[in-house]
C-alpha atoms as a PDB file:
ATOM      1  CA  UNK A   1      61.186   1.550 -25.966  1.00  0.00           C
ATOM      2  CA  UNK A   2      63.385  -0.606 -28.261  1.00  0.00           C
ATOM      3  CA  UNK A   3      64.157   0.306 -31.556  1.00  0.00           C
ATOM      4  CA  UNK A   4      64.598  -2.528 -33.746  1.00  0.00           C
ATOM      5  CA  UNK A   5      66.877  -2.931 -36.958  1.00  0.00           C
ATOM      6  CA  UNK A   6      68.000  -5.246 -39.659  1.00  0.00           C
ATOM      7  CA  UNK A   7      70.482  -4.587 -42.687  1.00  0.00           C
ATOM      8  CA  UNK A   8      70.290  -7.232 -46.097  1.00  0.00           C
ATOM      9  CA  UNK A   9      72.535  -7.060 -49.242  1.00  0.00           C
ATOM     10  CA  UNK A  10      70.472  -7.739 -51.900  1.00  0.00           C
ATOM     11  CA  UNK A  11      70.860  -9.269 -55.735  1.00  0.00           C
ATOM     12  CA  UNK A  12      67.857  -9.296 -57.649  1.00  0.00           C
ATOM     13  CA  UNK A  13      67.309  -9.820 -61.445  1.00  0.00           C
ATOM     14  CA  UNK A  14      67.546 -13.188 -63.573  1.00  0.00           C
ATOM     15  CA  UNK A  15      69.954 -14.964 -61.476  1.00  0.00           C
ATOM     16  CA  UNK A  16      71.713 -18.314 -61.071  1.00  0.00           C
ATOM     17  CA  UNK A  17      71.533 -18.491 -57.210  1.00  0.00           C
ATOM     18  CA  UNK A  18      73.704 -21.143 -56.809  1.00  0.00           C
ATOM     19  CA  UNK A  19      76.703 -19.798 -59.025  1.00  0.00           C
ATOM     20  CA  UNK A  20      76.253 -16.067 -56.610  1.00  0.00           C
ATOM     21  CA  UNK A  21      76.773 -17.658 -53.826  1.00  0.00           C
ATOM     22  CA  UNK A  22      79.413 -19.756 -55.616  1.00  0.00           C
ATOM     23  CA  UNK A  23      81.058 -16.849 -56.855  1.00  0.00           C
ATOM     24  CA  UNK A  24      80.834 -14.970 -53.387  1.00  0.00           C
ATOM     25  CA  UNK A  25      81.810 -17.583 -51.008  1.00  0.00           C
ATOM     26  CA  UNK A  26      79.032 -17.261 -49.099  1.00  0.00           C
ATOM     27  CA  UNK A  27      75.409 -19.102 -48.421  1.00  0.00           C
ATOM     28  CA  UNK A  28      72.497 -16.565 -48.728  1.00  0.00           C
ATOM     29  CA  UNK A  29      69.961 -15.991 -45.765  1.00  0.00           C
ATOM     30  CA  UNK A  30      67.540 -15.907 -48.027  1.00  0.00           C
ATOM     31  CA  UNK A  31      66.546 -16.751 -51.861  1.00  0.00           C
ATOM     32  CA  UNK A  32      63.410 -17.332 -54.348  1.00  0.00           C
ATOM     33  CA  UNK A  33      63.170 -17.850 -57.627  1.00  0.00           C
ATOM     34  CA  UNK A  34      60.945 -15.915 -59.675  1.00  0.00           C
ATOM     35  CA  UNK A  35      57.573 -17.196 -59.691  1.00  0.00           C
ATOM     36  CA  UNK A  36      57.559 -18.047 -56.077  1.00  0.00           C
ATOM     37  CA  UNK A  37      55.111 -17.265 -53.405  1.00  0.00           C
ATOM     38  CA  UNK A  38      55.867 -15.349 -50.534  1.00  0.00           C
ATOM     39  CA  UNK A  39      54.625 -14.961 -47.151  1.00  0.00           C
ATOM     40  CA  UNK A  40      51.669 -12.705 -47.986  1.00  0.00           C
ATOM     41  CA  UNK A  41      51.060 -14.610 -50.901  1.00  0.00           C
ATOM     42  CA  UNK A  42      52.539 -12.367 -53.318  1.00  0.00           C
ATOM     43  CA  UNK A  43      54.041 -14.012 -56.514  1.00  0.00           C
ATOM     44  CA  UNK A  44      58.040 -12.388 -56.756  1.00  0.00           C
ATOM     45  CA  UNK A  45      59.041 -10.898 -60.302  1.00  0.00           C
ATOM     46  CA  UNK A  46      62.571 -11.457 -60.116  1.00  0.00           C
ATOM     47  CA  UNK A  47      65.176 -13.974 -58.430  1.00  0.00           C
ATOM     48  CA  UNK A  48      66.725 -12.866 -55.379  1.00  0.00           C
ATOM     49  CA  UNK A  49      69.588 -13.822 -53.131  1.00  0.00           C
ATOM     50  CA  UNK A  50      70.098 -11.934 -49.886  1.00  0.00           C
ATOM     51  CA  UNK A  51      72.204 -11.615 -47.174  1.00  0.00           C
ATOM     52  CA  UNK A  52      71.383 -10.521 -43.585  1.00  0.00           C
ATOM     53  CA  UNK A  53      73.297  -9.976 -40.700  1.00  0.00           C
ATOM     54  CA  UNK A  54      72.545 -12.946 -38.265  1.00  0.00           C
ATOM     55  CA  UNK A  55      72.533 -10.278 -35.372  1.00  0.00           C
ATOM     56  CA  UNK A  56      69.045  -9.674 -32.839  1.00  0.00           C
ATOM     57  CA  UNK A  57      67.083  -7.425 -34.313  1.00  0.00           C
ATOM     58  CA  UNK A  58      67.796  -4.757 -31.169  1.00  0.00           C
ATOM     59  CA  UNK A  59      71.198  -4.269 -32.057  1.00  0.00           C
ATOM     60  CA  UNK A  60      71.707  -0.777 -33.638  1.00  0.00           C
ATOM     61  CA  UNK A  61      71.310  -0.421 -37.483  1.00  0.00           C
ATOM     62  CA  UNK A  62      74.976   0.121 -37.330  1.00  0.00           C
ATOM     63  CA  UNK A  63      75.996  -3.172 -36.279  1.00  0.00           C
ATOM     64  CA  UNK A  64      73.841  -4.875 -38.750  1.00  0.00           C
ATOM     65  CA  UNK A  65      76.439  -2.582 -41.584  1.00  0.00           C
ATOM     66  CA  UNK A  66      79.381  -3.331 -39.949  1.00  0.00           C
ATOM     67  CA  UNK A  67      78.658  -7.166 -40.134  1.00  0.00           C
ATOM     68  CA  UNK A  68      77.868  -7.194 -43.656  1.00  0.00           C
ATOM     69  CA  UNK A  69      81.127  -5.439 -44.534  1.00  0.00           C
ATOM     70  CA  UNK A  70      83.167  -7.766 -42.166  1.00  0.00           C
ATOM     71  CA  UNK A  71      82.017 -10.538 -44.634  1.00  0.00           C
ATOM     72  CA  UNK A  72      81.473  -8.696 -47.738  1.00  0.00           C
ATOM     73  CA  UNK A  73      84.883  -6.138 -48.418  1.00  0.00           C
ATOM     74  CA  UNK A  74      86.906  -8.878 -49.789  1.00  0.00           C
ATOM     75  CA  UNK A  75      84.724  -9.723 -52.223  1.00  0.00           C
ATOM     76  CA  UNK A  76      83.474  -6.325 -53.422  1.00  0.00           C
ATOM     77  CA  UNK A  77      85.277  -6.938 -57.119  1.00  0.00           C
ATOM     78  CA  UNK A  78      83.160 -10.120 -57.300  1.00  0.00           C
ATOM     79  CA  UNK A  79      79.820  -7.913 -56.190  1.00  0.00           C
ATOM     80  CA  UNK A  80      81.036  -5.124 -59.125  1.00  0.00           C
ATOM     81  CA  UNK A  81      81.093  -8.023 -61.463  1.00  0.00           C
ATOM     82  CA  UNK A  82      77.659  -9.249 -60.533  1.00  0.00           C
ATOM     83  CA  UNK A  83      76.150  -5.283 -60.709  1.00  0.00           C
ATOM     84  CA  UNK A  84      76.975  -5.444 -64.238  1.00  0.00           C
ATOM     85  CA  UNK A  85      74.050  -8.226 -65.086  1.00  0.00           C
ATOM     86  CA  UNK A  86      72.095  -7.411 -61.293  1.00  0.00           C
ATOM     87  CA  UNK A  87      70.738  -5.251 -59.021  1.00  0.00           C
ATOM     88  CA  UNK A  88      72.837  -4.956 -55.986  1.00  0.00           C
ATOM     89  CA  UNK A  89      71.624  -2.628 -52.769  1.00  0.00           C
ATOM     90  CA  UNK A  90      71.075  -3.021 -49.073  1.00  0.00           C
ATOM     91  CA  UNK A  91      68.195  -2.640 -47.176  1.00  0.00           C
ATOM     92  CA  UNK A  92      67.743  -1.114 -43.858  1.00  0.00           C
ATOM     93  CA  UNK A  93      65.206  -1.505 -41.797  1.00  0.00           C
ATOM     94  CA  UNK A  94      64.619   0.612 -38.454  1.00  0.00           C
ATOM     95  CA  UNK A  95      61.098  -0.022 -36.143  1.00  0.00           C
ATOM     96  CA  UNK A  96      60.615   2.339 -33.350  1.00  0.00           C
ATOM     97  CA  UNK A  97      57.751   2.963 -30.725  1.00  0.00           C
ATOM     98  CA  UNK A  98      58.300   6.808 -31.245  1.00  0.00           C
ATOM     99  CA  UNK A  99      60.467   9.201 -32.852  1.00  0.00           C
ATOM    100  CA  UNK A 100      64.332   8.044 -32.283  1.00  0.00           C
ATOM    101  CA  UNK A 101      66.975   8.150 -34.471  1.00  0.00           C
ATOM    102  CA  UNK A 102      70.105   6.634 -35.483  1.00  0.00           C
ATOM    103  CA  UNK A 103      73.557   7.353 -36.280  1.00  0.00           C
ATOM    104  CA  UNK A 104      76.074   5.248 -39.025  1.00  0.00           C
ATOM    105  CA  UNK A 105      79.926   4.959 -38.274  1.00  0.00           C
ATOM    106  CA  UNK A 106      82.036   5.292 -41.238  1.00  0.00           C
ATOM    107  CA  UNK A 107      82.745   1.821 -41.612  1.00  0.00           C
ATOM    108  CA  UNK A 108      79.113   1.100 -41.899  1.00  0.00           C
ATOM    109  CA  UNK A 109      78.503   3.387 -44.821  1.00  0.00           C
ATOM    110  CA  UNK A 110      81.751   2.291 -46.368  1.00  0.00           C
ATOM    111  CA  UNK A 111      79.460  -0.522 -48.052  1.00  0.00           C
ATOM    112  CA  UNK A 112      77.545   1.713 -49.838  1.00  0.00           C
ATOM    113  CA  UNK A 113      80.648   4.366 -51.339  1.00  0.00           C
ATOM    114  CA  UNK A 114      82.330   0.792 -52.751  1.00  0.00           C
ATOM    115  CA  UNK A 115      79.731  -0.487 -54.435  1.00  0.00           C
ATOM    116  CA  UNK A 116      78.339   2.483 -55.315  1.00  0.00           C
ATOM    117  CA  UNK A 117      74.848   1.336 -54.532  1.00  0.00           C
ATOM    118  CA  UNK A 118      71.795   3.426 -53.240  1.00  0.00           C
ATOM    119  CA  UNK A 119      71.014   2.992 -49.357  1.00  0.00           C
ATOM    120  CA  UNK A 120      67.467   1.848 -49.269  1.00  0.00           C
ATOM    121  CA  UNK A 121      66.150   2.509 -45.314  1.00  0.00           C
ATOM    122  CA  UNK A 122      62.169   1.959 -44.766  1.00  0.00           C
ATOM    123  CA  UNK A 123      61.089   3.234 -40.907  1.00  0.00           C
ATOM    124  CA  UNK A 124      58.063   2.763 -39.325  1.00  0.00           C
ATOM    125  CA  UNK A 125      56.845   4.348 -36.046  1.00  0.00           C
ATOM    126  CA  UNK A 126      54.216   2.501 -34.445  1.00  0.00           C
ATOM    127  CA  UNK A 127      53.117   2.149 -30.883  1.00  0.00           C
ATOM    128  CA  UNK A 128      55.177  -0.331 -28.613  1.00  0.00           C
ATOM    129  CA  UNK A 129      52.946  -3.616 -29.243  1.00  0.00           C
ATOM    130  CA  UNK A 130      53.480  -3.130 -33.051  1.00  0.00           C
ATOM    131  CA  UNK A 131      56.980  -3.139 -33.325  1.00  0.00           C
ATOM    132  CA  UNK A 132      57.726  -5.679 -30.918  1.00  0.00           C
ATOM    133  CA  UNK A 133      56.684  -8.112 -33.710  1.00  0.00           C
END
Protein backbone atom coordinates (compact mmCIF):
# COMPACT_ATOMS: atom_id res chain seq x y z
CA UNK A 1 0.00 0.00 0.00
CA UNK A 2 1.51 3.47 -0.66
CA UNK A 3 0.42 6.36 0.99
CA UNK A 4 0.72 9.34 -1.03
CA UNK A 5 1.34 13.10 0.06
CA UNK A 6 1.83 16.60 -1.13
CA UNK A 7 2.36 19.93 0.96
CA UNK A 8 1.53 23.71 -0.96
CA UNK A 9 1.98 27.21 0.62
CA UNK A 10 -0.71 29.06 -0.45
CA UNK A 11 -1.60 33.06 -1.06
CA UNK A 12 -4.96 33.72 -2.05
CA UNK A 13 -6.93 37.05 -2.16
CA UNK A 14 -6.60 40.07 -4.75
CA UNK A 15 -3.09 39.61 -5.66
CA UNK A 16 -0.37 40.91 -7.98
CA UNK A 17 1.24 37.49 -8.81
CA UNK A 18 4.08 38.72 -10.34
CA UNK A 19 5.19 41.30 -7.54
CA UNK A 20 4.70 37.84 -4.76
CA UNK A 21 6.87 36.06 -6.39
CA UNK A 22 8.96 39.21 -6.89
CA UNK A 23 8.87 39.97 -3.41
CA UNK A 24 9.62 36.23 -2.35
CA UNK A 25 12.31 35.29 -4.65
CA UNK A 26 10.72 32.54 -5.82
CA UNK A 27 8.56 31.26 -9.09
CA UNK A 28 5.18 29.73 -7.99
CA UNK A 29 4.18 26.05 -8.99
CA UNK A 30 1.12 27.18 -9.58
CA UNK A 31 -1.14 30.49 -10.16
CA UNK A 32 -4.69 31.78 -11.61
CA UNK A 33 -6.17 34.76 -11.67
CA UNK A 34 -9.56 35.19 -10.56
CA UNK A 35 -11.99 34.44 -13.11
CA UNK A 36 -10.14 31.51 -14.43
CA UNK A 37 -11.26 28.05 -15.17
CA UNK A 38 -9.96 25.18 -13.58
CA UNK A 39 -9.64 21.63 -14.27
CA UNK A 40 -13.20 20.64 -13.36
CA UNK A 41 -14.39 23.60 -14.87
CA UNK A 42 -14.93 25.55 -11.87
CA UNK A 43 -14.56 29.41 -12.23
CA UNK A 44 -11.82 30.50 -9.06
CA UNK A 45 -13.02 33.51 -6.76
CA UNK A 46 -9.80 34.75 -5.82
CA UNK A 47 -6.07 34.95 -7.24
CA UNK A 48 -3.77 32.44 -6.07
CA UNK A 49 -0.07 31.75 -6.07
CA UNK A 50 1.19 28.46 -4.67
CA UNK A 51 4.05 26.70 -3.92
CA UNK A 52 4.60 22.90 -3.83
CA UNK A 53 7.31 20.84 -2.99
CA UNK A 54 8.69 19.36 -6.33
CA UNK A 55 9.12 15.96 -4.40
CA UNK A 56 7.12 12.32 -5.70
CA UNK A 57 4.11 12.24 -4.28
CA UNK A 58 5.25 8.87 -2.08
CA UNK A 59 7.56 10.68 -0.08
CA UNK A 60 6.18 11.16 3.50
CA UNK A 61 4.04 14.31 4.24
CA UNK A 62 7.01 15.27 6.24
CA UNK A 63 9.37 15.73 3.55
CA UNK A 64 7.01 17.70 1.51
CA UNK A 65 7.22 20.39 5.08
CA UNK A 66 10.65 20.20 5.39
CA UNK A 67 11.17 21.31 1.68
CA UNK A 68 8.96 24.16 1.87
CA UNK A 69 10.76 25.52 4.94
CA UNK A 70 14.25 24.86 3.35
CA UNK A 71 13.07 27.51 0.76
CA UNK A 72 10.66 29.49 2.66
CA UNK A 73 12.41 30.47 6.48
CA UNK A 74 14.38 33.25 5.09
CA UNK A 75 11.74 34.91 3.79
CA UNK A 76 9.08 34.47 6.49
CA UNK A 77 9.16 38.55 7.27
CA UNK A 78 8.31 38.98 3.56
CA UNK A 79 5.29 36.15 3.97
CA UNK A 80 4.14 38.29 7.43
CA UNK A 81 4.07 41.28 5.21
CA UNK A 82 1.99 39.65 2.54
CA UNK A 83 -0.61 38.04 5.48
CA UNK A 84 -1.43 41.50 6.23
CA UNK A 85 -3.38 42.11 2.64
CA UNK A 86 -3.60 37.82 1.97
CA UNK A 87 -4.42 34.67 2.99
CA UNK A 88 -1.41 32.62 3.66
CA UNK A 89 -1.75 28.62 4.75
CA UNK A 90 -0.45 25.29 3.60
CA UNK A 91 -2.15 22.49 2.44
CA UNK A 92 -1.55 18.93 3.11
CA UNK A 93 -2.65 16.35 1.38
CA UNK A 94 -2.34 12.52 2.52
CA UNK A 95 -4.07 9.46 0.12
CA UNK A 96 -3.99 6.08 1.60
CA UNK A 97 -5.43 2.57 0.56
CA UNK A 98 -6.42 2.02 4.31
CA UNK A 99 -6.07 3.44 7.61
CA UNK A 100 -2.20 4.64 8.10
CA UNK A 101 -0.99 7.45 9.64
CA UNK A 102 1.68 9.91 9.74
CA UNK A 103 3.99 11.59 11.95
CA UNK A 104 5.56 15.54 11.55
CA UNK A 105 9.22 16.31 12.78
CA UNK A 106 9.58 19.55 14.42
CA UNK A 107 11.10 21.22 11.67
CA UNK A 108 8.16 20.44 9.55
CA UNK A 109 5.63 22.09 11.79
CA UNK A 110 8.02 24.93 12.40
CA UNK A 111 6.25 26.51 9.18
CA UNK A 112 3.14 26.72 10.66
CA UNK A 113 4.24 28.29 14.56
CA UNK A 114 6.16 31.24 12.28
CA UNK A 115 3.64 32.23 10.31
CA UNK A 116 1.15 31.60 12.52
CA UNK A 117 -1.08 30.05 9.91
CA UNK A 118 -3.73 27.20 10.31
CA UNK A 119 -2.53 23.63 9.00
CA UNK A 120 -5.11 22.68 6.47
CA UNK A 121 -4.68 18.52 5.91
CA UNK A 122 -7.61 16.83 3.67
CA UNK A 123 -7.21 12.65 3.76
CA UNK A 124 -8.91 10.35 1.83
CA UNK A 125 -8.98 6.53 2.24
CA UNK A 126 -9.90 4.78 -0.76
CA UNK A 127 -9.14 1.36 -2.08
CA UNK A 128 -5.62 0.85 -3.79
CA UNK A 129 -6.73 1.66 -7.57
CA UNK A 130 -8.12 5.06 -6.33
CA UNK A 131 -5.30 6.52 -4.83
CA UNK A 132 -2.80 5.45 -7.16
CA UNK A 133 -4.14 8.32 -9.34
Amino acid sequence: MTVRSKASLRIYGELDLEAISDEIGISPSYSHKKGDVGQVRTVFETDMWSLSAPLDRTEELDRHLEWLVDRLQDRYVVLERIKAHANVDVFCSVTAAEQDGFSLSPKAMSIFHHLQIEMEISLILGTESETAA
